[in-house]
C-alpha atoms as a PDB file:
ATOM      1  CA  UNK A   1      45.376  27.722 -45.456  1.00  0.00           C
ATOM      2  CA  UNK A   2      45.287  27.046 -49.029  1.00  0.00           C
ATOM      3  CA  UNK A   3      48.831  28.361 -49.583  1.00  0.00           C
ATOM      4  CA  UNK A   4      50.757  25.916 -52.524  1.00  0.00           C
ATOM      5  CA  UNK A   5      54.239  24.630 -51.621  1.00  0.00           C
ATOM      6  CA  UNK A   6      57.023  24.476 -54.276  1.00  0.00           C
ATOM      7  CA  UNK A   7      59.994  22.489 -53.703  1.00  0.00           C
ATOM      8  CA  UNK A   8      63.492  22.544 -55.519  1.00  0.00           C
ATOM      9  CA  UNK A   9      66.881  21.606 -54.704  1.00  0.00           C
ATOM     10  CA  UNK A  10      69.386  24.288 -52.987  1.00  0.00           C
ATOM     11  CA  UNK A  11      71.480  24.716 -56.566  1.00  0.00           C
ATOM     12  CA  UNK A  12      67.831  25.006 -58.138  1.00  0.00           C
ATOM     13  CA  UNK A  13      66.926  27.734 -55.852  1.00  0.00           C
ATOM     14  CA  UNK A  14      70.174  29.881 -56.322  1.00  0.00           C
ATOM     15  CA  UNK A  15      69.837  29.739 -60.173  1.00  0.00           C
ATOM     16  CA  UNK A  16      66.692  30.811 -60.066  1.00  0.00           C
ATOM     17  CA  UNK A  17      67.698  33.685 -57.498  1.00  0.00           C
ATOM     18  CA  UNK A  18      70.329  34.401 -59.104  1.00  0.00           C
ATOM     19  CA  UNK A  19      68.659  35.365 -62.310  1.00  0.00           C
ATOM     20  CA  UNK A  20      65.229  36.707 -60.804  1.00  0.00           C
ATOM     21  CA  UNK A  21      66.467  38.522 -57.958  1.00  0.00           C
ATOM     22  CA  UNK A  22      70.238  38.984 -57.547  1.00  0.00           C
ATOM     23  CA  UNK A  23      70.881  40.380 -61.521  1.00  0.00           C
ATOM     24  CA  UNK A  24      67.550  42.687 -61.703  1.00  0.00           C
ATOM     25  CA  UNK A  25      70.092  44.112 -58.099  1.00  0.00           C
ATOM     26  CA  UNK A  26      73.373  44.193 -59.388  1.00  0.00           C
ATOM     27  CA  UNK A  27      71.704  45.976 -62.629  1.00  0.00           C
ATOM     28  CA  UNK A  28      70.079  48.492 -60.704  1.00  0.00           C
ATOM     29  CA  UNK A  29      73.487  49.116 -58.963  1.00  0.00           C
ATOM     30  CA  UNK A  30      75.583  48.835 -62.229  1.00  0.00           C
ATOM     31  CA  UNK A  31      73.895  51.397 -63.472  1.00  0.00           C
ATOM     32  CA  UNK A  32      73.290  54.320 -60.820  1.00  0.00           C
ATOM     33  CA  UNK A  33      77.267  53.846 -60.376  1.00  0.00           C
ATOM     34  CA  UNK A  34      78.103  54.452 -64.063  1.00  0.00           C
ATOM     35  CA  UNK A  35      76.166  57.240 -64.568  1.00  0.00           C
ATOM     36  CA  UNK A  36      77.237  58.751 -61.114  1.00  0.00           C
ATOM     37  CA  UNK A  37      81.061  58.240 -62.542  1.00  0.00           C
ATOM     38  CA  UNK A  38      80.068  60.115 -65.969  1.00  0.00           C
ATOM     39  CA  UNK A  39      81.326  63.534 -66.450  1.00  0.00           C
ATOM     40  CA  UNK A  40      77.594  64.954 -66.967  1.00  0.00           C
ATOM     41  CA  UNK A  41      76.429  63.049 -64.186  1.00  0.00           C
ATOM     42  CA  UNK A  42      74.864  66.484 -62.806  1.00  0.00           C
ATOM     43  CA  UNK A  43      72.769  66.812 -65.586  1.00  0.00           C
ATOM     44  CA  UNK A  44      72.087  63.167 -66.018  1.00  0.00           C
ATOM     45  CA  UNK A  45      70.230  63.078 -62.539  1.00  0.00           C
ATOM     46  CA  UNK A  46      68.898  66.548 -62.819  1.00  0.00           C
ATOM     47  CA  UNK A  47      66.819  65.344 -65.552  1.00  0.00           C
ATOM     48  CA  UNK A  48      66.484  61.492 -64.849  1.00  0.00           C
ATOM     49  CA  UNK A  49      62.677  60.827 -64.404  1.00  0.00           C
ATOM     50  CA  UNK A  50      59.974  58.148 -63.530  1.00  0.00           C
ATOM     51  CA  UNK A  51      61.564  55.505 -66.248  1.00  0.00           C
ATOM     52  CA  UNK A  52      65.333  55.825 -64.655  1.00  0.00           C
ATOM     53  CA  UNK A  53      63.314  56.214 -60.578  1.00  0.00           C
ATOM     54  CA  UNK A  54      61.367  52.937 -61.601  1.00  0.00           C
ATOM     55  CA  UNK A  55      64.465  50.910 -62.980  1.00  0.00           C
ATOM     56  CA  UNK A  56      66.639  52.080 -59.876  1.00  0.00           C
ATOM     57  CA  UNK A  57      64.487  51.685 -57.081  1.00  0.00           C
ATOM     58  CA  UNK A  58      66.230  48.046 -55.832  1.00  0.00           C
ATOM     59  CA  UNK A  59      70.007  50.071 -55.786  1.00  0.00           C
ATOM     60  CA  UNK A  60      68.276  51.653 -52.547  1.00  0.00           C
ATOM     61  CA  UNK A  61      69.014  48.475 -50.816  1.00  0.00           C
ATOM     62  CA  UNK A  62      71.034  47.753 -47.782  1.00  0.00           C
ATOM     63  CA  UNK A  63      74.197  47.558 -49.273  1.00  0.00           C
ATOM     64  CA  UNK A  64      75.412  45.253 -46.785  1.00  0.00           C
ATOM     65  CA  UNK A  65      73.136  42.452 -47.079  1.00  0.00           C
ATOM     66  CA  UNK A  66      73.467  42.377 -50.761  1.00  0.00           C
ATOM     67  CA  UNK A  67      77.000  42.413 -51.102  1.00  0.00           C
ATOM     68  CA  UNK A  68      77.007  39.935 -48.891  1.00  0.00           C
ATOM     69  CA  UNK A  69      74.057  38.031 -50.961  1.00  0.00           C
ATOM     70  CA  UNK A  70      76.845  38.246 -54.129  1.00  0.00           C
ATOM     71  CA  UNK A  71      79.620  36.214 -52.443  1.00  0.00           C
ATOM     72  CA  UNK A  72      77.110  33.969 -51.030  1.00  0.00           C
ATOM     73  CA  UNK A  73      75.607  32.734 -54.330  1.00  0.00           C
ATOM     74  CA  UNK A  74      78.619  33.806 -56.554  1.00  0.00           C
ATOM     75  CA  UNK A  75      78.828  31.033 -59.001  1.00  0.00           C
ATOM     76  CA  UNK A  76      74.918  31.139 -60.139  1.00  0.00           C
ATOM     77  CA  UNK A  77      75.602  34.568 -60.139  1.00  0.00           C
ATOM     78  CA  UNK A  78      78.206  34.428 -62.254  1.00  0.00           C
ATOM     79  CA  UNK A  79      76.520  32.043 -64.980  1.00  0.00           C
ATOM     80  CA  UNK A  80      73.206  34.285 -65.538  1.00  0.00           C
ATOM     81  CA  UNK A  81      75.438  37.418 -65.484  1.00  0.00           C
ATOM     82  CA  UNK A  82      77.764  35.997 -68.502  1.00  0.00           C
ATOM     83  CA  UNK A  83      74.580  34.943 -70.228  1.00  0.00           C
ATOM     84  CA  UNK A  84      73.408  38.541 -69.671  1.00  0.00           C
ATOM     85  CA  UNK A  85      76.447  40.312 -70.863  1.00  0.00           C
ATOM     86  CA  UNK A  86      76.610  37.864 -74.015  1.00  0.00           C
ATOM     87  CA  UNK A  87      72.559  38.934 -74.835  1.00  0.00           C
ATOM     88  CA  UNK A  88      73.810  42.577 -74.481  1.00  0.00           C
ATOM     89  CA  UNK A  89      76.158  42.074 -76.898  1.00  0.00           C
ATOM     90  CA  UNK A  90      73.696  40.814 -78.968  1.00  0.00           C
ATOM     91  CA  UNK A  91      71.729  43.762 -78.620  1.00  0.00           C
ATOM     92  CA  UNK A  92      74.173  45.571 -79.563  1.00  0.00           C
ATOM     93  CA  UNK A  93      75.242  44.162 -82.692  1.00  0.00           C
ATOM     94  CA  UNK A  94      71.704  44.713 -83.746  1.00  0.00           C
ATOM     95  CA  UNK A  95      71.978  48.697 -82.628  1.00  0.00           C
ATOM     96  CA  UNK A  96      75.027  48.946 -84.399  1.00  0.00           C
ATOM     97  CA  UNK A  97      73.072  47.444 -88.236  1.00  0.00           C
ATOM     98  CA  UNK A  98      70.400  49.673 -87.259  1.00  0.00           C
ATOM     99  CA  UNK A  99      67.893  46.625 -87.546  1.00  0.00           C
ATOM    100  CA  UNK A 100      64.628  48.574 -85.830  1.00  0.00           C
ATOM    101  CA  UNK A 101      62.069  45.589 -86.949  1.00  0.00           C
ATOM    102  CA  UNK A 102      64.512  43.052 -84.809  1.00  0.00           C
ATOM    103  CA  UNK A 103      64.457  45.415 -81.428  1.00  0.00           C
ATOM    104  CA  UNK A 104      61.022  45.666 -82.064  1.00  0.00           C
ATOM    105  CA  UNK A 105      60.045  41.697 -81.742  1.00  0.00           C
ATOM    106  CA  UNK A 106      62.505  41.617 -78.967  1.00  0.00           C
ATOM    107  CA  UNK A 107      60.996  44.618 -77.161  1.00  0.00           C
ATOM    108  CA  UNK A 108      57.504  43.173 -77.968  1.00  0.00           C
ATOM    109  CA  UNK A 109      57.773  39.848 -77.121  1.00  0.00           C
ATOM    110  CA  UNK A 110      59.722  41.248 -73.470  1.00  0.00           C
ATOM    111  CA  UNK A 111      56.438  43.436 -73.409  1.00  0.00           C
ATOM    112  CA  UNK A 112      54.393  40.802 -73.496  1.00  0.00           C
ATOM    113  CA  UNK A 113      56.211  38.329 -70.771  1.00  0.00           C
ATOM    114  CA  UNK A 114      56.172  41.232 -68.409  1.00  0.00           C
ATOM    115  CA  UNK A 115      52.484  42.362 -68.608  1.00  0.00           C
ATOM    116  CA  UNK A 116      51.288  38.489 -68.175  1.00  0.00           C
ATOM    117  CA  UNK A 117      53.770  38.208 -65.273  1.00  0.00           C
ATOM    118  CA  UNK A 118      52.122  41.170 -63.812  1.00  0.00           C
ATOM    119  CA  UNK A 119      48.627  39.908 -64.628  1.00  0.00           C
ATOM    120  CA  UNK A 120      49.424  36.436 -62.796  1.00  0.00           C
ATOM    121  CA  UNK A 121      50.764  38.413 -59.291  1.00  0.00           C
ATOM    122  CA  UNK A 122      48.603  41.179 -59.207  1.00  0.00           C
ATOM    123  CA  UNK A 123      44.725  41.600 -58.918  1.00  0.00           C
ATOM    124  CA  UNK A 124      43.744  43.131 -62.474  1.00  0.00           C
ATOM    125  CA  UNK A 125      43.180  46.636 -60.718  1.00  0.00           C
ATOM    126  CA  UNK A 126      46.900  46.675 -59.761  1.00  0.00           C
ATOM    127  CA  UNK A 127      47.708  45.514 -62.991  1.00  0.00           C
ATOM    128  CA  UNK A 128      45.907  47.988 -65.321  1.00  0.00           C
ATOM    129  CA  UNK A 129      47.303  51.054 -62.794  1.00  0.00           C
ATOM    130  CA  UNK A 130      50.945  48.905 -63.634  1.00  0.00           C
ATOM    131  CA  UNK A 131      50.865  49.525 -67.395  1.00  0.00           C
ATOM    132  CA  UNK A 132      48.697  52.520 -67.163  1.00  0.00           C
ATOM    133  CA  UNK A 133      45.317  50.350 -69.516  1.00  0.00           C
ATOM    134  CA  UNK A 134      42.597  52.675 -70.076  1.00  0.00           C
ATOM    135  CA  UNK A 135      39.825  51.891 -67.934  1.00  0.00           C
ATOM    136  CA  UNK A 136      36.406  52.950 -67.353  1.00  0.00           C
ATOM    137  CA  UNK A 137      33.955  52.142 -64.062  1.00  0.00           C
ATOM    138  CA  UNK A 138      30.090  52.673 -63.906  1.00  0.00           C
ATOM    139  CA  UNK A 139      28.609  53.323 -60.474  1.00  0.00           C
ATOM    140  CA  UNK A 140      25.309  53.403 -58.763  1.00  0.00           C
ATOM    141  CA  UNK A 141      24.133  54.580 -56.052  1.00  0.00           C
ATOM    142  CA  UNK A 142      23.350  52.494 -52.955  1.00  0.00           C
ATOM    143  CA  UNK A 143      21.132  54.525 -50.894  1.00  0.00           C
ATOM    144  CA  UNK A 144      21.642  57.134 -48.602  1.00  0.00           C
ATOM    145  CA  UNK A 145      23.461  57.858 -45.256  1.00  0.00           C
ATOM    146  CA  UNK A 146      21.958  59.285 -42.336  1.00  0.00           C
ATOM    147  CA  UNK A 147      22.969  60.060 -38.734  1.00  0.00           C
ATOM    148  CA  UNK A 148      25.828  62.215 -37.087  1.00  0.00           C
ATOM    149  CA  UNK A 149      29.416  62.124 -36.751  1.00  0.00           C
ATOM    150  CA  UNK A 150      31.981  63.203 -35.182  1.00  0.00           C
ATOM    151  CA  UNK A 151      35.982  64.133 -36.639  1.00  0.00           C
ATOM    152  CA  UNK A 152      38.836  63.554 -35.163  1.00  0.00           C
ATOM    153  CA  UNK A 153      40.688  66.685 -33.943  1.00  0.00           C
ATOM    154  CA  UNK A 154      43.553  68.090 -35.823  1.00  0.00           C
ATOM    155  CA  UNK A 155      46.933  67.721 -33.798  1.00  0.00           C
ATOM    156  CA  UNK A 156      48.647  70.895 -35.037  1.00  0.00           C
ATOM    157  CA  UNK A 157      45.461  73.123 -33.780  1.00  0.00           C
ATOM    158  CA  UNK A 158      44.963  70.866 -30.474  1.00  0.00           C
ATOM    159  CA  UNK A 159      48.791  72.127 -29.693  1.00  0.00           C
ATOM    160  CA  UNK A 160      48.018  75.223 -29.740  1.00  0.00           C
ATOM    161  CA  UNK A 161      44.470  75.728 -28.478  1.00  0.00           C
ATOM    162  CA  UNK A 162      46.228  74.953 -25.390  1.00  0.00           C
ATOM    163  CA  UNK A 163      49.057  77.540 -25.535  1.00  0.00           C
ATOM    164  CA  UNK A 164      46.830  79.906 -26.774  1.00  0.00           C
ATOM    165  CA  UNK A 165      44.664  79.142 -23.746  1.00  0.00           C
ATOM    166  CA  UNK A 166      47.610  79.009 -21.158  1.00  0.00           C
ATOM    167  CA  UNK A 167      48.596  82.504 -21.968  1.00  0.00           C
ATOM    168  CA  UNK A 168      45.568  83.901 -21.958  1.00  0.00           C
ATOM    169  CA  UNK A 169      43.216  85.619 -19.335  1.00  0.00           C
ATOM    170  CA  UNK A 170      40.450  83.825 -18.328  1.00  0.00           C
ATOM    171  CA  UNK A 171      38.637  80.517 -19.263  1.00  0.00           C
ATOM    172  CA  UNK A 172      39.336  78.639 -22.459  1.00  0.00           C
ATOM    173  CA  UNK A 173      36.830  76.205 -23.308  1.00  0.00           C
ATOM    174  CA  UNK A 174      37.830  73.743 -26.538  1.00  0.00           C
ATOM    175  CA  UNK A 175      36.034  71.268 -28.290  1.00  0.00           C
ATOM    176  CA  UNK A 176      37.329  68.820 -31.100  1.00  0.00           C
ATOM    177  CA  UNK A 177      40.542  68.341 -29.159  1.00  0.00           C
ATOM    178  CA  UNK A 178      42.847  65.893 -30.268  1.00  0.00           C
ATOM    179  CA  UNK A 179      43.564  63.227 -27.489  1.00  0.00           C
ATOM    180  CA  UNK A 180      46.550  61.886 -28.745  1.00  0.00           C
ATOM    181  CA  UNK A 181      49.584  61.329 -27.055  1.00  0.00           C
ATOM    182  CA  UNK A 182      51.452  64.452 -28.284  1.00  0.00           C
ATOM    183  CA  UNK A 183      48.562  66.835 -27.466  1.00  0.00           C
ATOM    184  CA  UNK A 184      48.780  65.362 -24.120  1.00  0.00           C
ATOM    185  CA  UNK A 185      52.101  65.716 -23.478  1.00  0.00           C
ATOM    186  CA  UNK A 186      51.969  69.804 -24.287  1.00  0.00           C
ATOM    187  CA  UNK A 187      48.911  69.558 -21.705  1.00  0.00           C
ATOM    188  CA  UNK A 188      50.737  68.086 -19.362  1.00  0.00           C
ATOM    189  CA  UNK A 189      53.883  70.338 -19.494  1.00  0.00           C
ATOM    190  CA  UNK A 190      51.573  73.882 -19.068  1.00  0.00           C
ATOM    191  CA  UNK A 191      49.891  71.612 -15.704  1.00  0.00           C
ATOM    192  CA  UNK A 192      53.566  71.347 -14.735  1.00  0.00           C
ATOM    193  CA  UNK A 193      54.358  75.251 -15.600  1.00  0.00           C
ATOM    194  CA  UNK A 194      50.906  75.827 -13.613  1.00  0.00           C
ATOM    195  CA  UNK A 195      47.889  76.454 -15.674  1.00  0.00           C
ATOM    196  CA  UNK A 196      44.650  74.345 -14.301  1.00  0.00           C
ATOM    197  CA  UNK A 197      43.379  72.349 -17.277  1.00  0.00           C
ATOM    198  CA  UNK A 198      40.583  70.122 -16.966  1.00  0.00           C
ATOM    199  CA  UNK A 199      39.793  67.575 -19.473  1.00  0.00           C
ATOM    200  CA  UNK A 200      39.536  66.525 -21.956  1.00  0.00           C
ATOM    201  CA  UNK A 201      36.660  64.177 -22.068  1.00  0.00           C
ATOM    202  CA  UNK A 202      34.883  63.023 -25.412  1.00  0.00           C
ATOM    203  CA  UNK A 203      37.588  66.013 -26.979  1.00  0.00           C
ATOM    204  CA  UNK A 204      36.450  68.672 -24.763  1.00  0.00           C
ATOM    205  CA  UNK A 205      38.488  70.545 -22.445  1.00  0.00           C
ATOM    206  CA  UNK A 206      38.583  73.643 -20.279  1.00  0.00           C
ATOM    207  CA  UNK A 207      41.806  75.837 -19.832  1.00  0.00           C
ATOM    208  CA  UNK A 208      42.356  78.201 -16.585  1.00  0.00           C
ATOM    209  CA  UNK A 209      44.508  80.960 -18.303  1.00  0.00           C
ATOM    210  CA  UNK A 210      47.553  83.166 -16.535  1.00  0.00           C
ATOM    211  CA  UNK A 211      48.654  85.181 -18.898  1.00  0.00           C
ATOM    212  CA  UNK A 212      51.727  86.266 -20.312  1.00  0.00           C
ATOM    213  CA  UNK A 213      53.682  86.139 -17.995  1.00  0.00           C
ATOM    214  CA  UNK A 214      51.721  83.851 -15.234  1.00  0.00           C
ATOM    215  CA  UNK A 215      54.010  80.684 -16.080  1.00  0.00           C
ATOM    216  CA  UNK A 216      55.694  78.992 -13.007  1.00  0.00           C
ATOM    217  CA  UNK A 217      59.389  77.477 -13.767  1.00  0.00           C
ATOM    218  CA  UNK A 218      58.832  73.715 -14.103  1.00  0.00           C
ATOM    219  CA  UNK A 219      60.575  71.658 -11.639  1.00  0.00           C
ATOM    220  CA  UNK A 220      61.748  69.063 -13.913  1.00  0.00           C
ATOM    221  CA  UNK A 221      62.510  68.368 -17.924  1.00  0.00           C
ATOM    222  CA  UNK A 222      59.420  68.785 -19.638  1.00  0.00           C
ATOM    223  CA  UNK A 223      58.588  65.836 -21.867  1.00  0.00           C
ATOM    224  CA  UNK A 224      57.691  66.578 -25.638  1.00  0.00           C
ATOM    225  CA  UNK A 225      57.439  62.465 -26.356  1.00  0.00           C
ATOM    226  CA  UNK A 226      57.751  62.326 -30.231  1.00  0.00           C
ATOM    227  CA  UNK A 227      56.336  65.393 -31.068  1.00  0.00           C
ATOM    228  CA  UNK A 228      58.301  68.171 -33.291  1.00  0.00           C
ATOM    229  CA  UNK A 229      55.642  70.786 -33.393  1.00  0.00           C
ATOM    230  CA  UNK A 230      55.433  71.085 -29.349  1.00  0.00           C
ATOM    231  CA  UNK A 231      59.328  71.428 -29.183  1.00  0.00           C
ATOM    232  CA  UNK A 232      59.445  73.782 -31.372  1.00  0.00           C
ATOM    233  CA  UNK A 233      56.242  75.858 -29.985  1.00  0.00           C
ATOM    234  CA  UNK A 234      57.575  75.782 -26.680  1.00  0.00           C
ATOM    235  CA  UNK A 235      60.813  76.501 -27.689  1.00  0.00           C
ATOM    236  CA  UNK A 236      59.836  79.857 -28.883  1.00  0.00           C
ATOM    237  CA  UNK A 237      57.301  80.622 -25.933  1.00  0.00           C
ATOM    238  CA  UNK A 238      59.768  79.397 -23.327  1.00  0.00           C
ATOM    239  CA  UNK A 239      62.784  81.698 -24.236  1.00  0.00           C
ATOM    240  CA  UNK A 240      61.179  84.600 -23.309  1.00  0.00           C
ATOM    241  CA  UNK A 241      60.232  83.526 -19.809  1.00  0.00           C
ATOM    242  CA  UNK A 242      62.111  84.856 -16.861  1.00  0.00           C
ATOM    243  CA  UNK A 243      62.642  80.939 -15.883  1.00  0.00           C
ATOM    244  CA  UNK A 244      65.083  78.373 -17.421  1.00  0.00           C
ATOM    245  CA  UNK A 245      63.447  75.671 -18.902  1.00  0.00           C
ATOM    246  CA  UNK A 246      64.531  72.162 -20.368  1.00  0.00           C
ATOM    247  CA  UNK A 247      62.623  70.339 -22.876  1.00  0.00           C
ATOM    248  CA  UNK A 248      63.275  66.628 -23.779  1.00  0.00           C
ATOM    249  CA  UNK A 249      61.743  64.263 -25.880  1.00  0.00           C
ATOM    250  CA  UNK A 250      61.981  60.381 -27.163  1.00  0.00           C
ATOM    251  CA  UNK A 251      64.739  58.681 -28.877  1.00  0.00           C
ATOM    252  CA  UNK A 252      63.271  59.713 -31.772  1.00  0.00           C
ATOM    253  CA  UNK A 253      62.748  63.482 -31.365  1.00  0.00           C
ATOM    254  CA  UNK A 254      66.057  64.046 -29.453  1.00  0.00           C
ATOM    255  CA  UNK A 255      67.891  62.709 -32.808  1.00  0.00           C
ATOM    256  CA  UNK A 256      66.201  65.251 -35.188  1.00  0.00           C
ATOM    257  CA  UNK A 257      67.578  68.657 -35.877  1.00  0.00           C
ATOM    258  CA  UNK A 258      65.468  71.683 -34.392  1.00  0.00           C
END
């Protein structure tokens, strides 16, 4: 399959966890806490942007699993984070003589280590988009396109192309209907309520309409599936029938507020 395979001992594999994996975590957790324990920590998130997003991102982690990861591996841990906290101090001796040209190498050179790490994991698209490299494309033409297509239907309007159509008088004929499983599921709870639909077939369906107030009570729950839009649709229309009703959905929609 072409794939290369690397091999290293177990206490070779948690070092080099440790520091490339577990730290970049703990950091990312380190910090969010801190600033969440400072006393402008309001303002400090109101106006944290990409940078502090970009930095964080691995602190949304299961929380669980990590701390779990930490007393797993604690000792390699443990070394690269002493090594860390002894180059921080380091740092900060060099804040604290104000020595900008020595940041600067050590910025640059970390610069530099990152963008060819990035150029040897990514394709070079990926990586220009990374550090945001000017780039410029040139494209021609390659002929032309001919024929006829058709779009898929829009869900929200295939909803209620068939309420609209249940409620009113006469025929309803719709094209560019949506046959998805949540447009079918609102069909099949106005066949259950009583309106005749026929259809759909290649997105085109016909709609026997009864009016305002020509809905039948359902004799049983009428199934939404996952769809949000429906229950709330027929939520609305339903309360001002003269029938109870009872809508249910899946897992998934019966969890969500309405």
């Amino acid at each position: 399959l072409g794939a290369e395979v690397l091999g290293m001992s177990p206490s070779r594999h948690d070092e080099v966890l440790a520091a490339t994996s577990h730290l970049p975590h703990l950091l990312a957790y380190a910090i969010v806490d801190l600033l969440l324990h400072q006393d402008s920590s309001e303002d400090i998130f109101r106006y944290a942007a990409g940078g502090f997003a970009d930095f964080s991102r691995v602190a949304s982690s299961n929380a669980q699993m990590w701390s779990d990861v930490f007393v797993a591996n604690a000792e390699a841990t443990e070394k690269v984070l002493d090594q860390y906290i002894d180059y921080l101090r380091s740092l900060k001796a060099l804040i604290n003589q104000r020595a900008g040209e020595d940041l600067k190498t050590i910025f640059q050179r970390a610069k530099q280590t990152r963008d060819n790490f990035v150029l040897r994991i990514l394709n070079p698209a990926q990586a220009m988009a990374m550090n945001n490299t000017p780039s410029s494309y040139r494209i021609s033409p390659g002929g032309s396109v001919t024929g006829t297509i058709r779009v898929a239907g829009d869900k929200s309007i295939s909803h209620r192309s068939i309420i609209f159509g249940a409620l009113a008088k006469g025929v309803t004929r719709v094209t560019g209907f949506l046959e998805g499983e949540d447009a079918m599921n609102t069909v099949a709870a106005f066949r259950e309520m009583g309106v005749t639909v026929t259809g759909p077939e290649n997105g085109e369906l016909t709609i026997f309409g009864v009016g305002m107030q020509g809905l039948q009570p359902p004799r049983k729950p009428l199934y939404m599936g996952n769809s949000g839009t429906a229950m709330r649709l027929l939520a609305g229309l339903l309360a001002a029938q003269p029938f109870d009703s009872e809508l249910t959905g899946d897992e998934s929609l019966s969890g969500r507020p309405m």
